[in-house]
C-alpha atoms as a PDB file:
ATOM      1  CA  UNK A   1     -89.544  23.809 -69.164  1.00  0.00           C
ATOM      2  CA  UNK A   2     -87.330  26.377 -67.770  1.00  0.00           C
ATOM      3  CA  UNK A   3     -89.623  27.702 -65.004  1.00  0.00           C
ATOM      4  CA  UNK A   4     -89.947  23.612 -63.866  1.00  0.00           C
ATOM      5  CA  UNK A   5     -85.745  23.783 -63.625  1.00  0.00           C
ATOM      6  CA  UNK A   6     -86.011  26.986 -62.453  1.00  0.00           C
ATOM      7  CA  UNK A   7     -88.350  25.745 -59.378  1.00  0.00           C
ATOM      8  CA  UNK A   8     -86.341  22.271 -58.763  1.00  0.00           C
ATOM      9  CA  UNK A   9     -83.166  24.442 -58.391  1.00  0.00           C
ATOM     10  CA  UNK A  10     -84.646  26.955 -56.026  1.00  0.00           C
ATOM     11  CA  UNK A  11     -86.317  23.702 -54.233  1.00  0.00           C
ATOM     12  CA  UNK A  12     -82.963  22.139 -54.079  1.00  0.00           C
ATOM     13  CA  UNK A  13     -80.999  25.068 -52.585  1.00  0.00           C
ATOM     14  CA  UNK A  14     -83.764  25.821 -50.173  1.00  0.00           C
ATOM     15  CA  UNK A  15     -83.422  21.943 -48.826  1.00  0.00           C
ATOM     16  CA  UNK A  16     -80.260  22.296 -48.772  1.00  0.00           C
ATOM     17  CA  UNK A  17     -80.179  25.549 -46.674  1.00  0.00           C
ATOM     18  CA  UNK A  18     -82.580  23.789 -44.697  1.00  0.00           C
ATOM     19  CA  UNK A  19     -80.418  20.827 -43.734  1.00  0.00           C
ATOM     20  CA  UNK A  20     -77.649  23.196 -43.094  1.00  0.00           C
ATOM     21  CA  UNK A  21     -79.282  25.260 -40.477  1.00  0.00           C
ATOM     22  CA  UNK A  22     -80.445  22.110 -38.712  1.00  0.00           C
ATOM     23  CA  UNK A  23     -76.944  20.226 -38.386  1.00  0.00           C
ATOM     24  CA  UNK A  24     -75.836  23.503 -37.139  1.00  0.00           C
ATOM     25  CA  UNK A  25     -79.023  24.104 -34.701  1.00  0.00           C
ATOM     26  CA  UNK A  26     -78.991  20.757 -33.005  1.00  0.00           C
ATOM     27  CA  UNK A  27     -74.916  19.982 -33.465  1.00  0.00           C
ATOM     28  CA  UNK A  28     -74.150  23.374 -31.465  1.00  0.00           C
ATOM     29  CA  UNK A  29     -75.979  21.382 -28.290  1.00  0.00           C
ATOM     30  CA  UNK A  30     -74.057  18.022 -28.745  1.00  0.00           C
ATOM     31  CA  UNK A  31     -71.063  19.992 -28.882  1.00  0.00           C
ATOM     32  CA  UNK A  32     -71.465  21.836 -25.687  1.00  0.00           C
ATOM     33  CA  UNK A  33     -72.708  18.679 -23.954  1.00  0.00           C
ATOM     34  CA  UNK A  34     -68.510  17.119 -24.621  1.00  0.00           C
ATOM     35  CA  UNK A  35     -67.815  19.370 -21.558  1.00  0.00           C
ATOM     36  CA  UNK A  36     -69.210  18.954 -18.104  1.00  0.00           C
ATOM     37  CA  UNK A  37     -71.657  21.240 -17.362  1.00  0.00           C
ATOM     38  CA  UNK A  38     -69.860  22.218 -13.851  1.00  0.00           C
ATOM     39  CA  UNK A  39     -67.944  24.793 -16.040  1.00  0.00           C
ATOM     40  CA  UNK A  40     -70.411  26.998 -17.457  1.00  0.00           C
ATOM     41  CA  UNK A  41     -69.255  26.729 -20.364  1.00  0.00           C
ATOM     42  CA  UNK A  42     -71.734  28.245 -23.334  1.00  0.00           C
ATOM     43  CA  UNK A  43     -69.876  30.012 -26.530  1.00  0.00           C
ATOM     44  CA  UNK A  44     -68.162  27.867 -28.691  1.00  0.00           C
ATOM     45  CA  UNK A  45     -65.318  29.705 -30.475  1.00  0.00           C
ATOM     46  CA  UNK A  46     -63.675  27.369 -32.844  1.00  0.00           C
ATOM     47  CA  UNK A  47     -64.604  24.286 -34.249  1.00  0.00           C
ATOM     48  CA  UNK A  48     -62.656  21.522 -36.725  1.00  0.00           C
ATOM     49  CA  UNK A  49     -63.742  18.067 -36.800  1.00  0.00           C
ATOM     50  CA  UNK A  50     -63.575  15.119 -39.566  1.00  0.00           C
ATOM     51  CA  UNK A  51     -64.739  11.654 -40.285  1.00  0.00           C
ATOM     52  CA  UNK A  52     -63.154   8.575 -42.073  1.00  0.00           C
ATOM     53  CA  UNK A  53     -65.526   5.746 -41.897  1.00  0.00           C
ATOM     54  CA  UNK A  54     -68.643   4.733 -39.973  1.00  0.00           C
ATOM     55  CA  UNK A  55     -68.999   2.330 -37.157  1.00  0.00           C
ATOM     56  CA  UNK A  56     -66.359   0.331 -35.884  1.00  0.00           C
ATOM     57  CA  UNK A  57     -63.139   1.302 -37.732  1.00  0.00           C
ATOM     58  CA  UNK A  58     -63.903   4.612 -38.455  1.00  0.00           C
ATOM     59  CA  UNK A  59     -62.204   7.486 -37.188  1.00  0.00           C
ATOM     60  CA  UNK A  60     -63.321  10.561 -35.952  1.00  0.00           C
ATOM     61  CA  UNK A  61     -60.459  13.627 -35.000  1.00  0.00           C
ATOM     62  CA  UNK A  62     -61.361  16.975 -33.995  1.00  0.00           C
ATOM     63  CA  UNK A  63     -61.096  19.894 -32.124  1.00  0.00           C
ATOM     64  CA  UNK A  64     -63.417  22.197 -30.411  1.00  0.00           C
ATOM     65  CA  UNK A  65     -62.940  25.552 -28.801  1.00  0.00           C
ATOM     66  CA  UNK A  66     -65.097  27.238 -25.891  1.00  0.00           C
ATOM     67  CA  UNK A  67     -64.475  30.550 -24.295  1.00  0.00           C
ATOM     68  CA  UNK A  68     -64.137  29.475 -20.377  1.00  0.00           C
ATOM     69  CA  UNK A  69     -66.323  32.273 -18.185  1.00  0.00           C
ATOM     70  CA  UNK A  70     -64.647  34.408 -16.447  1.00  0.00           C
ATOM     71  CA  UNK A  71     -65.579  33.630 -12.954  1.00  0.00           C
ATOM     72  CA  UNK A  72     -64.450  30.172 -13.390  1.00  0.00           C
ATOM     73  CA  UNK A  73     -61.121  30.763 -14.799  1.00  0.00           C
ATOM     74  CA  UNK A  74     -59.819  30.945 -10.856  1.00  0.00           C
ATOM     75  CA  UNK A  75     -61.632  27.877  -9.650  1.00  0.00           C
ATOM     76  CA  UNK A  76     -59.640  24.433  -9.431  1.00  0.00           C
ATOM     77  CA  UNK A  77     -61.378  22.105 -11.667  1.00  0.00           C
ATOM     78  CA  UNK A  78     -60.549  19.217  -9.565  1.00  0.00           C
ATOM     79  CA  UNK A  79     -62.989  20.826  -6.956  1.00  0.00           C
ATOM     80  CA  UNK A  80     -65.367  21.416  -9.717  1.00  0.00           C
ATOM     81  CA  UNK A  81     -65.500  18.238 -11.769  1.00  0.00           C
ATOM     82  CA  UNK A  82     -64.269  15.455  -8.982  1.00  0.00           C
ATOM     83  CA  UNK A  83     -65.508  12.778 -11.310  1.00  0.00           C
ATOM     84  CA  UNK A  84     -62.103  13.740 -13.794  1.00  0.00           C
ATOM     85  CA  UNK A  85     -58.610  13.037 -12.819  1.00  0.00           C
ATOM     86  CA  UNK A  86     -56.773  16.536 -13.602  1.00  0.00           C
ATOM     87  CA  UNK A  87     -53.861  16.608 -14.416  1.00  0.00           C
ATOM     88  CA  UNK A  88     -51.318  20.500 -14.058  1.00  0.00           C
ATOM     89  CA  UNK A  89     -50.009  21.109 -17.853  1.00  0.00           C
ATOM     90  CA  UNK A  90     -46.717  20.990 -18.410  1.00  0.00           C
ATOM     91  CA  UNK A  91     -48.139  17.311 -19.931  1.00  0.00           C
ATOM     92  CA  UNK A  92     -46.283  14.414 -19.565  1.00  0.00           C
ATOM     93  CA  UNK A  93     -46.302  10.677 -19.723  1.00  0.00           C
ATOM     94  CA  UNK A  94     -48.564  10.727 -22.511  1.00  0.00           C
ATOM     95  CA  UNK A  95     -47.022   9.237 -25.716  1.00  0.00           C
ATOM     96  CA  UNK A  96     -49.114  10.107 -28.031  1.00  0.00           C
ATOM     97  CA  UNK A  97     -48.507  13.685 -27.468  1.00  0.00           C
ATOM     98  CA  UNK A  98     -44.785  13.269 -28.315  1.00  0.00           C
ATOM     99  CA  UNK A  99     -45.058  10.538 -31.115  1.00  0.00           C
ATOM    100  CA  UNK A 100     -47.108   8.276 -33.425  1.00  0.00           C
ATOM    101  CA  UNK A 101     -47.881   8.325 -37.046  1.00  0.00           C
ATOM    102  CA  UNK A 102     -47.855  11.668 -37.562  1.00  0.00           C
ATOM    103  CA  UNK A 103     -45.576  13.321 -35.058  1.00  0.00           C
ATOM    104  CA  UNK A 104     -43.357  16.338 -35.576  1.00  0.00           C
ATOM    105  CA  UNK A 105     -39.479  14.799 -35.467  1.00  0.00           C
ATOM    106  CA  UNK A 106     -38.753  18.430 -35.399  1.00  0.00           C
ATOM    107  CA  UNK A 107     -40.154  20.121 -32.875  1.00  0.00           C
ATOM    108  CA  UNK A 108     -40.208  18.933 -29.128  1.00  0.00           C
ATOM    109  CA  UNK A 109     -42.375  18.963 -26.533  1.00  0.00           C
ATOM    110  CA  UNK A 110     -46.328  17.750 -26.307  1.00  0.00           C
ATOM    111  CA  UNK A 111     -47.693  18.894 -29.825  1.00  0.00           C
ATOM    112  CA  UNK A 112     -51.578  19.196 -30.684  1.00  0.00           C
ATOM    113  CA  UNK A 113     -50.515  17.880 -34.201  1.00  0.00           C
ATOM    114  CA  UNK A 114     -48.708  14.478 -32.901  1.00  0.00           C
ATOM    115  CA  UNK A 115     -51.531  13.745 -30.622  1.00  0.00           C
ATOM    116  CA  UNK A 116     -54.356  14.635 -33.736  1.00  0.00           C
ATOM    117  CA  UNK A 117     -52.159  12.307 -36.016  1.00  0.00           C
ATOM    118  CA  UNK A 118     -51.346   9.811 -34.016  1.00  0.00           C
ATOM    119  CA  UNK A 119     -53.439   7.304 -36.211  1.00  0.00           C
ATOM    120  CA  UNK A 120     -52.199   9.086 -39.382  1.00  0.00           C
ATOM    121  CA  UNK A 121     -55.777  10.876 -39.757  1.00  0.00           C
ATOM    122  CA  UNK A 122     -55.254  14.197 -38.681  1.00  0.00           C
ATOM    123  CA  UNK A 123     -56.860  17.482 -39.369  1.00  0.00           C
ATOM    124  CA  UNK A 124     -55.647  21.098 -40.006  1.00  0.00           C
ATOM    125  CA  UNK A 125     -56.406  23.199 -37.000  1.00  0.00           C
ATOM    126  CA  UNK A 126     -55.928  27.205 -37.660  1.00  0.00           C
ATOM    127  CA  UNK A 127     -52.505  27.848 -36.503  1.00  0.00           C
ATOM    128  CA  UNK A 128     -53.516  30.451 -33.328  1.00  0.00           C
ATOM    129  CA  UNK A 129     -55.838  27.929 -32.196  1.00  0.00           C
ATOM    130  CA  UNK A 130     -53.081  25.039 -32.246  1.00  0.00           C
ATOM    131  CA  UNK A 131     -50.646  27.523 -31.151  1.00  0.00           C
ATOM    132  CA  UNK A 132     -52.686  28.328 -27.761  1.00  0.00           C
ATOM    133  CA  UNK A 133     -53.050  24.656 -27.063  1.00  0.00           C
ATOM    134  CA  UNK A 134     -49.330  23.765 -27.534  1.00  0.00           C
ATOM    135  CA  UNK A 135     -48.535  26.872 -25.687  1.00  0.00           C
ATOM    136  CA  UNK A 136     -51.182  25.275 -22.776  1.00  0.00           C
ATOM    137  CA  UNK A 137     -49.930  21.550 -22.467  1.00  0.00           C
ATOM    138  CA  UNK A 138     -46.370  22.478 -22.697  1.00  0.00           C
ATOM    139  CA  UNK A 139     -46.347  25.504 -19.594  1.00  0.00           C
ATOM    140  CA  UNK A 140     -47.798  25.240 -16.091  1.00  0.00           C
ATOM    141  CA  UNK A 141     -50.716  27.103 -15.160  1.00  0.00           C
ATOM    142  CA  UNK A 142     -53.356  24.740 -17.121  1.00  0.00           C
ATOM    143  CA  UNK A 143     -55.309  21.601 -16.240  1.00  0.00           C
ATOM    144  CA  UNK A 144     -55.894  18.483 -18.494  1.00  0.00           C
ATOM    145  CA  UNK A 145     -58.299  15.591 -17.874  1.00  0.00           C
ATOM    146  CA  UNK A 146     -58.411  12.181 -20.005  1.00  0.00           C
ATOM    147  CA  UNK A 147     -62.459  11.663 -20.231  1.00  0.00           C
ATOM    148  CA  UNK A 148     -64.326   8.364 -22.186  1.00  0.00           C
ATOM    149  CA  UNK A 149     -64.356  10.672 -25.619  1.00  0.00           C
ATOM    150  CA  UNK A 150     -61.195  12.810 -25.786  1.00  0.00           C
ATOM    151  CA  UNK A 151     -59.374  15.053 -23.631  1.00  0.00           C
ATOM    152  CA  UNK A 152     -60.644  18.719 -21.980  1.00  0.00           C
ATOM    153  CA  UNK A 153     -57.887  21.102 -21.583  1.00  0.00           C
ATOM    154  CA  UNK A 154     -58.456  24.047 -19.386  1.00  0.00           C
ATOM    155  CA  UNK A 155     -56.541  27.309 -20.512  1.00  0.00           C
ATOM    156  CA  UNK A 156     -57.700  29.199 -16.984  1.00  0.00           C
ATOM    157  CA  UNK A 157     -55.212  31.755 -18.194  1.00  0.00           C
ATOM    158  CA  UNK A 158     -56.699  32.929 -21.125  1.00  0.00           C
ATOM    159  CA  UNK A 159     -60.344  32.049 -20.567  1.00  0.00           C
ATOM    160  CA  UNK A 160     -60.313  28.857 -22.895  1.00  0.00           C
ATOM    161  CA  UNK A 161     -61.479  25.532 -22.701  1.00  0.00           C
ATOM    162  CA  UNK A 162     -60.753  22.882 -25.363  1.00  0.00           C
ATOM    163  CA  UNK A 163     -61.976  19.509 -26.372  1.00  0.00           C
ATOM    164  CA  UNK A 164     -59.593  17.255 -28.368  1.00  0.00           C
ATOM    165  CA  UNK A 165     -60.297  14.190 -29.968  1.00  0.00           C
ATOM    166  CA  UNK A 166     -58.542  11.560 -32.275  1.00  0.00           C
ATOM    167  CA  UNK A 167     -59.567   7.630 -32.658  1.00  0.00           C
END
């Protein structure tokens, strides 16, 4: 009796390792293909995402990381990726950077945080990684673009790309 528990335990953790390996095997793809493939772009630094619900009235928020190669980090992605309206960082105009649900009344300026809240179901992002992206949308010498999933920021400066989500 103990080797049979023995062997449904080791089955168990094996399927389990298995199905592990393969949402990271074939989710690293998917989460390359959020950025257009005009910037090179193929190591993914940082990842956070989470999921409340399925289907219509769920929400999904999240945020991805990609080191930007080097010989693109001069190029204006306008040029590159014509099909995108860029926008030059410092950001403005967009509301939900500034307020909503979950926004900051503290701290000013275009926050990763108010725009990952905004529909009060936000996720914790390591502190560099939201500190590089508040340091990016609130300082010239980055590039945003609104796309059909989220928004790309382009950190040319120090060789980063991000992908931002919340809805």
């Amino acid at each position: 009796m103990k080797r049979r528990t023995l062997g449904c335990l080791l089955s168990c953790l094996l399927l389990c390792g298995a199905f592990s390996a393969a949402v990271w095997f074939l989710g690293t793809p998917n989460r390359l293909s959020l950025l257009p493939p005009q910037l090179e772009v193929q190591k993914i630094l940082y990842s956070e995402t989470n999921s409340w619900g399925f289907g219509p009235g769920g929400n999904e928020t999240g945020v991805i990381l990609y080191e930007l190669p080097s010989h693109m980090s001069h190029k204006n992605p306008s040029d590159l990726v014509p099909e995108l309206i860029w926008e030059a960082t410092p950001l403005q105009g967009h509301r939900e950077w500034f307020e909503g649900e979950g926004a900051s009344r503290t701290k000013p300026g275009p926050l990763l945080d108010n725009y990952l809240n905004q529909y009060g179901f936000g996720t914790p992002i390591k502190a560099e990684v939201a500190s590089e992206i508040n340091r990016a949308v609130s300082a010239q010498g980055s590039w945003y673009a609104y796309t059909g999933q989220g928004i790309i920021v382009l950190m040319p400066l120090i060789k980063r790309v991000a992908f931002i989500y919340a809805g």
